[in-house]
N, C-alpha and C. Protein backbone atom coordinates (compact mmCIF):
# COMPACT_ATOMS: atom_id res chain seq x y z
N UNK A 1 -31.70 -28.96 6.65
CA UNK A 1 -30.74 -29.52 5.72
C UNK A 1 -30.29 -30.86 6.29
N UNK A 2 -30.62 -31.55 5.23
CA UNK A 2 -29.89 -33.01 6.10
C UNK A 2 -28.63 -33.40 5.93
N UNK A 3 -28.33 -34.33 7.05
CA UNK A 3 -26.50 -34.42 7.28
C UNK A 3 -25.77 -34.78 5.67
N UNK A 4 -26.34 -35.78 4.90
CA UNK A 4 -25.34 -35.78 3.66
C UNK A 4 -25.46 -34.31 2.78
N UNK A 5 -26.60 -33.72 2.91
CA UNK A 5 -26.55 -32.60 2.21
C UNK A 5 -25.21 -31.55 2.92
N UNK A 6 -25.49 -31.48 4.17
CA UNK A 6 -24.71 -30.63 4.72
C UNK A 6 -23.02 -31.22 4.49
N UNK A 7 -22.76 -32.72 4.52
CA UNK A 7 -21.17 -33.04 4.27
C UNK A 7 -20.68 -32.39 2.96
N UNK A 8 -22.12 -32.68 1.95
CA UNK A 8 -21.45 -32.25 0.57
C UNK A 8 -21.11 -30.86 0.60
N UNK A 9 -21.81 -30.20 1.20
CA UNK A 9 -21.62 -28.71 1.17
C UNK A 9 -20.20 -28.54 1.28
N UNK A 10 -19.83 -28.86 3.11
CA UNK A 10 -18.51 -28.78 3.55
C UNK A 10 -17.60 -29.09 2.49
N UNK A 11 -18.02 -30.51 1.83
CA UNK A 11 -16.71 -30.81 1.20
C UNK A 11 -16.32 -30.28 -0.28
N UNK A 12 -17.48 -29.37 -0.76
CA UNK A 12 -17.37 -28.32 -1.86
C UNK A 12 -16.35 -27.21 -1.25
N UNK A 13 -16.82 -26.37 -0.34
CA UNK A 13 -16.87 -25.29 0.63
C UNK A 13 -14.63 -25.52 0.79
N UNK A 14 -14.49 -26.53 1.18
CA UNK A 14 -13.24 -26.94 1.66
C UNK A 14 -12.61 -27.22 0.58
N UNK A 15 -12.79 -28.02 -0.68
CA UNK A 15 -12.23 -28.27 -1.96
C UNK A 15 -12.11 -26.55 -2.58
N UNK A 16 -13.05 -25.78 -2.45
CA UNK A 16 -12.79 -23.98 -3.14
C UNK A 16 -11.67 -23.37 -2.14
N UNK A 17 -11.62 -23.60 -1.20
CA UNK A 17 -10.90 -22.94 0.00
C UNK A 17 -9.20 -23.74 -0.62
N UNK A 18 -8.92 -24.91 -0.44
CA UNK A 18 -7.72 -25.41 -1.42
C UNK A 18 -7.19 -24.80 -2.58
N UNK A 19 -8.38 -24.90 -3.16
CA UNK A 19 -7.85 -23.97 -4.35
C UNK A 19 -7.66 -22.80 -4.60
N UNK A 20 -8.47 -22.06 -3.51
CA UNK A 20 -8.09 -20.70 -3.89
C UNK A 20 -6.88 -20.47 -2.89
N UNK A 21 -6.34 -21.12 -2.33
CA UNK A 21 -5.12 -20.96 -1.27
C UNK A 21 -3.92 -21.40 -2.40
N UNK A 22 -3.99 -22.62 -3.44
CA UNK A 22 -3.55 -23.11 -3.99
C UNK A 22 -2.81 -21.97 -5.26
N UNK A 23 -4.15 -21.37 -5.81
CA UNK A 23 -3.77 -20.74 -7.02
C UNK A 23 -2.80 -19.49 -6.47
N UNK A 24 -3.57 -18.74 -4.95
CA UNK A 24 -2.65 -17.32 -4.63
C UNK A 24 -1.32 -17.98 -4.50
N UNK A 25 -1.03 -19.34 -4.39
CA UNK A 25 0.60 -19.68 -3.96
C UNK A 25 1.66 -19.28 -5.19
N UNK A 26 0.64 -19.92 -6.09
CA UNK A 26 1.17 -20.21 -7.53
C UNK A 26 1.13 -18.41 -8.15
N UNK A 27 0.55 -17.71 -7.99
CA UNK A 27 0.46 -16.09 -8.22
C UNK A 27 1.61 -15.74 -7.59
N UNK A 28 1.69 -15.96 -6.71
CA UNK A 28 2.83 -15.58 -5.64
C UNK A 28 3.95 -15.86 -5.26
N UNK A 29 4.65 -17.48 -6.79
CA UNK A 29 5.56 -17.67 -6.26
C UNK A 29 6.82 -17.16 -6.62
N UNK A 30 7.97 -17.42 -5.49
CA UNK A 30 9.10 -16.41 -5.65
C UNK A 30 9.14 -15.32 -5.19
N UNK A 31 7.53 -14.39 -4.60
CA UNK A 31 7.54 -12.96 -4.17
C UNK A 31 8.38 -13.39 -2.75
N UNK A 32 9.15 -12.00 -2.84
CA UNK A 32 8.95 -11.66 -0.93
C UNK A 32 9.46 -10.69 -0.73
N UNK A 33 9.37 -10.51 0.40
CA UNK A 33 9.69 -8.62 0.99
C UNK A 33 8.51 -7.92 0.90
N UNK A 34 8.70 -6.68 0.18
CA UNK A 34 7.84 -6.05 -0.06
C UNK A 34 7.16 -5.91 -1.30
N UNK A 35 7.53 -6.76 -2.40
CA UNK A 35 6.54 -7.40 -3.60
C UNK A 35 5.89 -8.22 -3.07
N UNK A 36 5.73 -8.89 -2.24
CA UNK A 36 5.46 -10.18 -1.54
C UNK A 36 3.72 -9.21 -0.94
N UNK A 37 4.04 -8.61 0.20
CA UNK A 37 3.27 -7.78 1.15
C UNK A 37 2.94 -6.40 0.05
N UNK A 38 3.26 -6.14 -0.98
CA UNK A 38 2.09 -5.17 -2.50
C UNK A 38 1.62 -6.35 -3.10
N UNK A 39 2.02 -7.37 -3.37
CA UNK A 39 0.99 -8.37 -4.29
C UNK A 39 -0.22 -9.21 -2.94
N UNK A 40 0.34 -9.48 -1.46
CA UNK A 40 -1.06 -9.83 -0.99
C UNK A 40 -1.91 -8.43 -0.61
N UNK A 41 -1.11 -7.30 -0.68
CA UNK A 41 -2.03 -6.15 -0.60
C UNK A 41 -3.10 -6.02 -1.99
N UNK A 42 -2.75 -6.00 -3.05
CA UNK A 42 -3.23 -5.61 -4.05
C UNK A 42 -4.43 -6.99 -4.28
N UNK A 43 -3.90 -8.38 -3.90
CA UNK A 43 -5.00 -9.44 -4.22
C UNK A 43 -6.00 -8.93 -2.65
N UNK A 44 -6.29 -8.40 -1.44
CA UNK A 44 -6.79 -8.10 -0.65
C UNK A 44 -8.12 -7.26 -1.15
N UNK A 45 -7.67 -5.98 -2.00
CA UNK A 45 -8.42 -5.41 -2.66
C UNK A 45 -8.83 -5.51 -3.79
N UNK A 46 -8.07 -6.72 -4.47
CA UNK A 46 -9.49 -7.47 -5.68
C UNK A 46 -10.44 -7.96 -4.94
N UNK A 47 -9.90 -8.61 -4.11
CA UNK A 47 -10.97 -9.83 -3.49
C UNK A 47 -12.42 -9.03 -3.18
N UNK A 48 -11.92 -7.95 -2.77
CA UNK A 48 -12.94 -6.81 -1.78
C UNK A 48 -13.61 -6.34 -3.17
N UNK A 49 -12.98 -5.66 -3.93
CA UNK A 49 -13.58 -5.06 -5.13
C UNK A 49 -14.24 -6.17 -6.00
N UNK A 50 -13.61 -7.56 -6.12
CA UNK A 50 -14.84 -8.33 -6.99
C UNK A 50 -16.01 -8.78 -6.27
N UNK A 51 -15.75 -8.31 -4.70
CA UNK A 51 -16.86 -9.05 -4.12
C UNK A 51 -18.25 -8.06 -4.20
N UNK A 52 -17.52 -6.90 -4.09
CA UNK A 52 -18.82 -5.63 -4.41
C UNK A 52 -19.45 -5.24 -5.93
N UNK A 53 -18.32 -6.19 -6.65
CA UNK A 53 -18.53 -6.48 -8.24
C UNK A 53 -19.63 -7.48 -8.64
N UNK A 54 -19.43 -8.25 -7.74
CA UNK A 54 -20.81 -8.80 -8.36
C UNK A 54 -21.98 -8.81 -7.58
N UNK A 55 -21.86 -7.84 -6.26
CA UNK A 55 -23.19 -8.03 -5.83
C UNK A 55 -23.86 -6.28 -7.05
N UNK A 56 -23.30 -6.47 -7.38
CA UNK A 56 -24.33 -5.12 -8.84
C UNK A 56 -24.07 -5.64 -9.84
N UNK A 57 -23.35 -6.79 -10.34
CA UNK A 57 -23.47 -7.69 -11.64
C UNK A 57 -24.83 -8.43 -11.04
N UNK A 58 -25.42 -8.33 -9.94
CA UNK A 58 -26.21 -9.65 -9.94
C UNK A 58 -25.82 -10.73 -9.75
N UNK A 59 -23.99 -11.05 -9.48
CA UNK A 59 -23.85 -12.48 -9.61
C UNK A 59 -23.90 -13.42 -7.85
N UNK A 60 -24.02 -12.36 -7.00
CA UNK A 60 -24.18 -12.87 -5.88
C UNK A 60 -25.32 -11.68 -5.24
N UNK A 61 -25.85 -11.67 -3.85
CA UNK A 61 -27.21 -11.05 -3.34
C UNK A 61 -26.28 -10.09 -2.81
N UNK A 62 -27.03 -8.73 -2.71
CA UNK A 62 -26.64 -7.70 -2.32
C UNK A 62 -26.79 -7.74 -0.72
N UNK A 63 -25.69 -7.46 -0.15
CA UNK A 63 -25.34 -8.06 1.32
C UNK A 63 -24.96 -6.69 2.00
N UNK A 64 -25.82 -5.86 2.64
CA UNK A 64 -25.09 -4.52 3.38
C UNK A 64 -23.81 -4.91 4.52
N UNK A 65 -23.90 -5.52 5.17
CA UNK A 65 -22.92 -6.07 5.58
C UNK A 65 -21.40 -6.57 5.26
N UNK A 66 -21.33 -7.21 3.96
CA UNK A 66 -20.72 -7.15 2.79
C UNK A 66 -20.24 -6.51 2.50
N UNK A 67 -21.22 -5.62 1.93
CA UNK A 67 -20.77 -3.77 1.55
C UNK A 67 -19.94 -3.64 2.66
N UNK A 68 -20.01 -3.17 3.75
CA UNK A 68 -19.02 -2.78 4.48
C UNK A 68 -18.41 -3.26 4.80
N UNK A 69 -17.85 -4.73 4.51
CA UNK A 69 -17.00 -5.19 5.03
C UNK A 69 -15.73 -4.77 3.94
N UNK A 70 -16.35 -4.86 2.47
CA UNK A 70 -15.56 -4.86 1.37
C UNK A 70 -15.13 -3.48 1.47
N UNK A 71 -16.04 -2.59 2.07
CA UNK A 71 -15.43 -1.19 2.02
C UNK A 71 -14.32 -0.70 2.74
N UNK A 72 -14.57 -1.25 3.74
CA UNK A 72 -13.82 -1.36 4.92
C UNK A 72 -12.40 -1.63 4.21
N UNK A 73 -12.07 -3.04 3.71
CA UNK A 73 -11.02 -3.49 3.34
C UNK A 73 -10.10 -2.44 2.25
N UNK A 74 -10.91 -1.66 0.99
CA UNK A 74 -10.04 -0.69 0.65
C UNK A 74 -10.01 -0.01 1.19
N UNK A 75 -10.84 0.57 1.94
CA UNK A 75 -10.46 2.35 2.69
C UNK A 75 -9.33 1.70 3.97
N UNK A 76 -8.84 0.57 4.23
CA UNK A 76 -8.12 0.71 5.45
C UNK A 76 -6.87 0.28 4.36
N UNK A 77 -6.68 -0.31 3.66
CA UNK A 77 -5.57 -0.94 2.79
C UNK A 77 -4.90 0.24 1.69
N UNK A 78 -6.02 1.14 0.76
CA UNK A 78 -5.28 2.05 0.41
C UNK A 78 -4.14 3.20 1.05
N UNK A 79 -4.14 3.03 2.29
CA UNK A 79 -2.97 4.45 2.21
C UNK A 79 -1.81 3.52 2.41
N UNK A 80 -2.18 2.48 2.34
CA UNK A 80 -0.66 1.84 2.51
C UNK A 80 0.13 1.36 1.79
N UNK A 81 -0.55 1.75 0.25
CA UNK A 81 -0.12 1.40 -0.76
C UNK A 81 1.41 1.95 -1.18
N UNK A 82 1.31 3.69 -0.61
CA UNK A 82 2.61 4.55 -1.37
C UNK A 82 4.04 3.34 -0.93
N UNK A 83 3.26 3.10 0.55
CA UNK A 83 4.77 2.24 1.23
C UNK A 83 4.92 0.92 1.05
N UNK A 84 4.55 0.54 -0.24
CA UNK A 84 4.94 -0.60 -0.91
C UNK A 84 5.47 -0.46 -2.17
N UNK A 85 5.84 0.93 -2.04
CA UNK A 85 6.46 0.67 -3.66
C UNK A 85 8.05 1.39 -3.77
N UNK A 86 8.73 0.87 -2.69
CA UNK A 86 9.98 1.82 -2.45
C UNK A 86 10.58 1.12 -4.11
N UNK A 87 11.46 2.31 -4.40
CA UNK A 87 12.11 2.34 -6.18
C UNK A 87 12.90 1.23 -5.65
N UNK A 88 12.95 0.41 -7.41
CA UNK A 88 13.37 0.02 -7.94
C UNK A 88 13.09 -1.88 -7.49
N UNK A 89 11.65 -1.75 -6.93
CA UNK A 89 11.09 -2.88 -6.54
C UNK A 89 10.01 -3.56 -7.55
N UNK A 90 10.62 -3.83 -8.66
CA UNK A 90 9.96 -4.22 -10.10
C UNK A 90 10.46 -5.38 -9.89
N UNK A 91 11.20 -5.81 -9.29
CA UNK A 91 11.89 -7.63 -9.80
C UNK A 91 10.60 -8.69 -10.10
N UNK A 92 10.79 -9.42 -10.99
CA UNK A 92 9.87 -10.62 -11.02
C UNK A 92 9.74 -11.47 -9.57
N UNK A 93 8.24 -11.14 -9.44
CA UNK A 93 7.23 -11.76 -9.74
C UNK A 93 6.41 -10.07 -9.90
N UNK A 94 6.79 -9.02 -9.79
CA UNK A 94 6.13 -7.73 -9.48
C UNK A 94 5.03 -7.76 -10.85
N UNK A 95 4.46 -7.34 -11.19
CA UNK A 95 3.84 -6.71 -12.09
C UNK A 95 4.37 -5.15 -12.09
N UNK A 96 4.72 -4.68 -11.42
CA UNK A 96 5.03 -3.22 -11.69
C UNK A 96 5.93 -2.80 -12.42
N UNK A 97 5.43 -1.87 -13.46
CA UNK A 97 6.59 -1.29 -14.26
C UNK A 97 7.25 -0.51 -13.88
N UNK A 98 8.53 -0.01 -14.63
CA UNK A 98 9.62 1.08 -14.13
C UNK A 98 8.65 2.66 -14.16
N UNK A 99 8.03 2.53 -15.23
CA UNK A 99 7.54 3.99 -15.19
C UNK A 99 6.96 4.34 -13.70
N UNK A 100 6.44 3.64 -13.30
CA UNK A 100 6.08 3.77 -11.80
C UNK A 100 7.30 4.87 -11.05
N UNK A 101 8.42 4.70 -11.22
CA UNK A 101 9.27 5.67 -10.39
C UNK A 101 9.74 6.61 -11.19
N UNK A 102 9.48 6.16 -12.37
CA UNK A 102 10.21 7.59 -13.22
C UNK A 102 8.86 8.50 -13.30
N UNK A 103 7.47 8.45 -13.10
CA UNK A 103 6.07 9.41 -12.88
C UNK A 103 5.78 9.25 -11.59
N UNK A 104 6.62 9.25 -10.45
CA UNK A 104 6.33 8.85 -9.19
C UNK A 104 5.70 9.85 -8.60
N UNK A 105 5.56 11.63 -8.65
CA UNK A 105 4.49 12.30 -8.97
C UNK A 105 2.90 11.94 -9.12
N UNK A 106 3.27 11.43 -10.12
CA UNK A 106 1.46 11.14 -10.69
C UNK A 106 1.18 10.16 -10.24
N UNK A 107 2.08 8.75 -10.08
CA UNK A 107 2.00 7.94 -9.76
C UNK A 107 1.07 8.13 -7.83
N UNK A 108 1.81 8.99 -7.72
CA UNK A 108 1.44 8.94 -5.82
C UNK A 108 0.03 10.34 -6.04
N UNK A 109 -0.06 10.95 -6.62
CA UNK A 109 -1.35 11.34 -6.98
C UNK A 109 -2.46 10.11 -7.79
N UNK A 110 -2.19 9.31 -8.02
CA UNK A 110 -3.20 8.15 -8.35
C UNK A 110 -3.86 7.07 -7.28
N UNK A 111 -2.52 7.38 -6.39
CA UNK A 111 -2.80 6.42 -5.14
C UNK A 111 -3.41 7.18 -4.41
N UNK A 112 -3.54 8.35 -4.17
CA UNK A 112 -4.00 9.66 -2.97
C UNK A 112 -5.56 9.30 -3.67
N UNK A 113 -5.69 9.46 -5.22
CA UNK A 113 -7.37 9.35 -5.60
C UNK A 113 -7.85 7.95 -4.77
N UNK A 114 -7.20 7.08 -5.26
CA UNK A 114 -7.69 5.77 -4.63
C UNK A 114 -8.53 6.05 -3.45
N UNK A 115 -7.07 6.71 -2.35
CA UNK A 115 -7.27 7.04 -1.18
C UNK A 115 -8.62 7.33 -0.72
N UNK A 116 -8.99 8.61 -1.54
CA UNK A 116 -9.73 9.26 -1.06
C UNK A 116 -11.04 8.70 -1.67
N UNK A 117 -11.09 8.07 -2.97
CA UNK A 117 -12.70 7.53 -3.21
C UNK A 117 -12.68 6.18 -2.49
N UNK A 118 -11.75 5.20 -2.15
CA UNK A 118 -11.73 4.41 -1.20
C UNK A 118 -12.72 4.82 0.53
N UNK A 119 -12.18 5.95 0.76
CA UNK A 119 -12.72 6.66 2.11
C UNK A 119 -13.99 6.85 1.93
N UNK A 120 -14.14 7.84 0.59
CA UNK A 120 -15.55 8.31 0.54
C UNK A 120 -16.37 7.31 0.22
N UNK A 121 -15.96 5.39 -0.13
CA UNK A 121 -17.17 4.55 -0.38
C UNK A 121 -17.21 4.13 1.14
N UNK A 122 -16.53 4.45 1.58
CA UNK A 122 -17.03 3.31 2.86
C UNK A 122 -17.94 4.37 3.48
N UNK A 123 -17.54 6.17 3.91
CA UNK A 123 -18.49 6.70 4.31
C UNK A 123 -19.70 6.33 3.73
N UNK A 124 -19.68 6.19 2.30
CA UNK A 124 -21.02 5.83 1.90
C UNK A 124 -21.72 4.77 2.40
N UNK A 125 -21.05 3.50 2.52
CA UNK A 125 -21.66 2.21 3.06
C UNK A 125 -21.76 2.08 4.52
N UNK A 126 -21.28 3.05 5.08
CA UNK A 126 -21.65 3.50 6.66
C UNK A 126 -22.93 4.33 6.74
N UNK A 127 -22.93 5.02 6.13
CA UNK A 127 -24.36 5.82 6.30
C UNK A 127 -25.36 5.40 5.33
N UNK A 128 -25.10 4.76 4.41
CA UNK A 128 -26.04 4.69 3.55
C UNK A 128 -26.30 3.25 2.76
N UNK A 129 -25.54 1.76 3.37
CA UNK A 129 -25.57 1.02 2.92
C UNK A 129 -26.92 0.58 1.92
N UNK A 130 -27.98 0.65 2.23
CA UNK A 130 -29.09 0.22 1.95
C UNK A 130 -29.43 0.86 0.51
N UNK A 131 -29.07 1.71 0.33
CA UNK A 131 -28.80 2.96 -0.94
C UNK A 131 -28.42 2.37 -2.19
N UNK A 132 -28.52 1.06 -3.00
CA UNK A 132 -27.50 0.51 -3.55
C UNK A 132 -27.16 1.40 -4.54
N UNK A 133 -28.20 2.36 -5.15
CA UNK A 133 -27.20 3.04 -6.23
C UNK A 133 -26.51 4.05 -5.70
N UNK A 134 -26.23 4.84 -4.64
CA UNK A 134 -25.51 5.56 -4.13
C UNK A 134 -24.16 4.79 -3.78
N UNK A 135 -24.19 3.50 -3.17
CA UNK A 135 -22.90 2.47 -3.58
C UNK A 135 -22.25 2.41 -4.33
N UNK A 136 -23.33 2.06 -5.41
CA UNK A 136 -22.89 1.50 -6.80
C UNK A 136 -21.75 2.93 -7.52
N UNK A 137 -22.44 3.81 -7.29
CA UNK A 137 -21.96 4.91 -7.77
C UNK A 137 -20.27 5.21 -7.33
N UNK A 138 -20.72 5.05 -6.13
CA UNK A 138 -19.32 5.38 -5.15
C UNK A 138 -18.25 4.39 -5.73
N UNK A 139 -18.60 3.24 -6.06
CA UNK A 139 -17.69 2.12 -6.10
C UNK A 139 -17.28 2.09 -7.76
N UNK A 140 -17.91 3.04 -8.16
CA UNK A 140 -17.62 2.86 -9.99
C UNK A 140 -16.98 3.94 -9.64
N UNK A 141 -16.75 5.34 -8.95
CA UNK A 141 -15.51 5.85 -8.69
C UNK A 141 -14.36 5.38 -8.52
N UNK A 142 -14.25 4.86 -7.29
CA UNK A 142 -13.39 4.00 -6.41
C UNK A 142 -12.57 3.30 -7.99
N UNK A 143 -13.60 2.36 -8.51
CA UNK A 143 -12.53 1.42 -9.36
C UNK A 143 -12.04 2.16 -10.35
N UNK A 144 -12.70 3.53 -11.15
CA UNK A 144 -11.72 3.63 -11.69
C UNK A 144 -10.27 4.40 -11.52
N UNK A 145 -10.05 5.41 -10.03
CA UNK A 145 -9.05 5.12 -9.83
C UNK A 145 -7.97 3.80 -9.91
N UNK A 146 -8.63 3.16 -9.69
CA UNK A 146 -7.76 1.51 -9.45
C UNK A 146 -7.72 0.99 -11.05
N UNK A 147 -8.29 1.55 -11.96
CA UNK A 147 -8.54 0.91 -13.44
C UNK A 147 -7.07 1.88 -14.34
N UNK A 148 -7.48 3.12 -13.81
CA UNK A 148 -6.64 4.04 -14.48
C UNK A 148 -4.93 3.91 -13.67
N UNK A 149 -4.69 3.70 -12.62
CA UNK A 149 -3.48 3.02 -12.01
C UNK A 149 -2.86 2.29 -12.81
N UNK A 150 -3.26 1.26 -13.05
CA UNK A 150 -3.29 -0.07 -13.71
C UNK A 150 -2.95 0.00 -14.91
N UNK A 151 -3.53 1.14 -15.73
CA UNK A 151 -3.07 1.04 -17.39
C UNK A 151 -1.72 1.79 -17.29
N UNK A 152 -1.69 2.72 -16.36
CA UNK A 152 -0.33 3.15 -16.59
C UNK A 152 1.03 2.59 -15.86
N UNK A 153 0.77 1.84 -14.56
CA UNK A 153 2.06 1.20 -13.83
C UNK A 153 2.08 -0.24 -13.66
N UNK A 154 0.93 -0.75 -14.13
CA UNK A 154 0.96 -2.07 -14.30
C UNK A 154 1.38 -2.69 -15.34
N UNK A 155 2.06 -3.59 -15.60
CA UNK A 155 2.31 -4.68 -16.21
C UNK A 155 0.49 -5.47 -16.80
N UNK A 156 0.79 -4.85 -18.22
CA UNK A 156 -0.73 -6.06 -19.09
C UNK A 156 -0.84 -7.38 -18.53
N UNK A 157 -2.20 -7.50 -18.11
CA UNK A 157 -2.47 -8.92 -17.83
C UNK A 157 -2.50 -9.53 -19.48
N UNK A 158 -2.06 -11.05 -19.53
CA UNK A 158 -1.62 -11.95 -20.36
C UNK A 158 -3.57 -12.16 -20.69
């Protein structure tokens, strides 16, 4: 690769890195406490989940390494979810709705599923990375815990 090829790279590479530092500010502003530390928890495990999203959309190369790194990131981030949601921590910027504490029951049985298909993808991408539909499979579990969460304690995306 020659040196102007390689500057342009950098200076693509560094212009995406701005912006995506840029936009989480703007997602994020006004959080803090512990909306602050559930909203960079929750963007932690998009990041992880769109990254294993598109290596089976095809939109980036299927990376075993990857795989486990992304796996890694929910199975260590889900159990820490219950302890980000002490009641009555809805204030704006939250996305979280009230029903969240009034089904706090089901609610913490939705997070335990997470939990546990979170665990069981990474076992998968530990023993079996190379497997992609045994992944794939695991990880279309995994999200829809995280899909079905979402319709009921989240706040509609706009």
């Amino acid at each position: 690769m020659d040196r102007r090829h390689r500057s342009g790279l950098l200076l693509v590479a560094a212009a995406g890195l701005c912006l995506t530092v840029t936009l989480g500010a703007v997602a994020h502003e006004g959080a803090t406490g512990v909306v602050k530390e559930r909203m960079d928890l929750m963007k932690a495990l998009g990041r992880a989940s769109r990254g294993l999203g598109d290596m089976f959309k095809g939109e980036a190369p299927y990376d075993e390494a990857m795989v486990l790194e992304h796996a890694t990131v929910l199975a260590e981030s889900s159990p820490k979810m219950l302890a980000l949601f002490p009641e009555g921590s809805n204030e704006h910027p939250s996305e979280t709705l009230a029903v969240t504490w009034e089904r706090w029951d089901e609610f913490t049985e939705a997070v335990r599923a997470s939990e546990t298909e979170s665990a069981a993808l990474l076992e998968v991408a530990r023993s079996n990375a190379a497997d992609q539909n045994a992944v794939r499979a695991q990880f279309a579990r995994t999200g829809r815990t995280c899909s079905n969460c979402h319709e009921v304690f989240r706040q509609p995306k706009d």
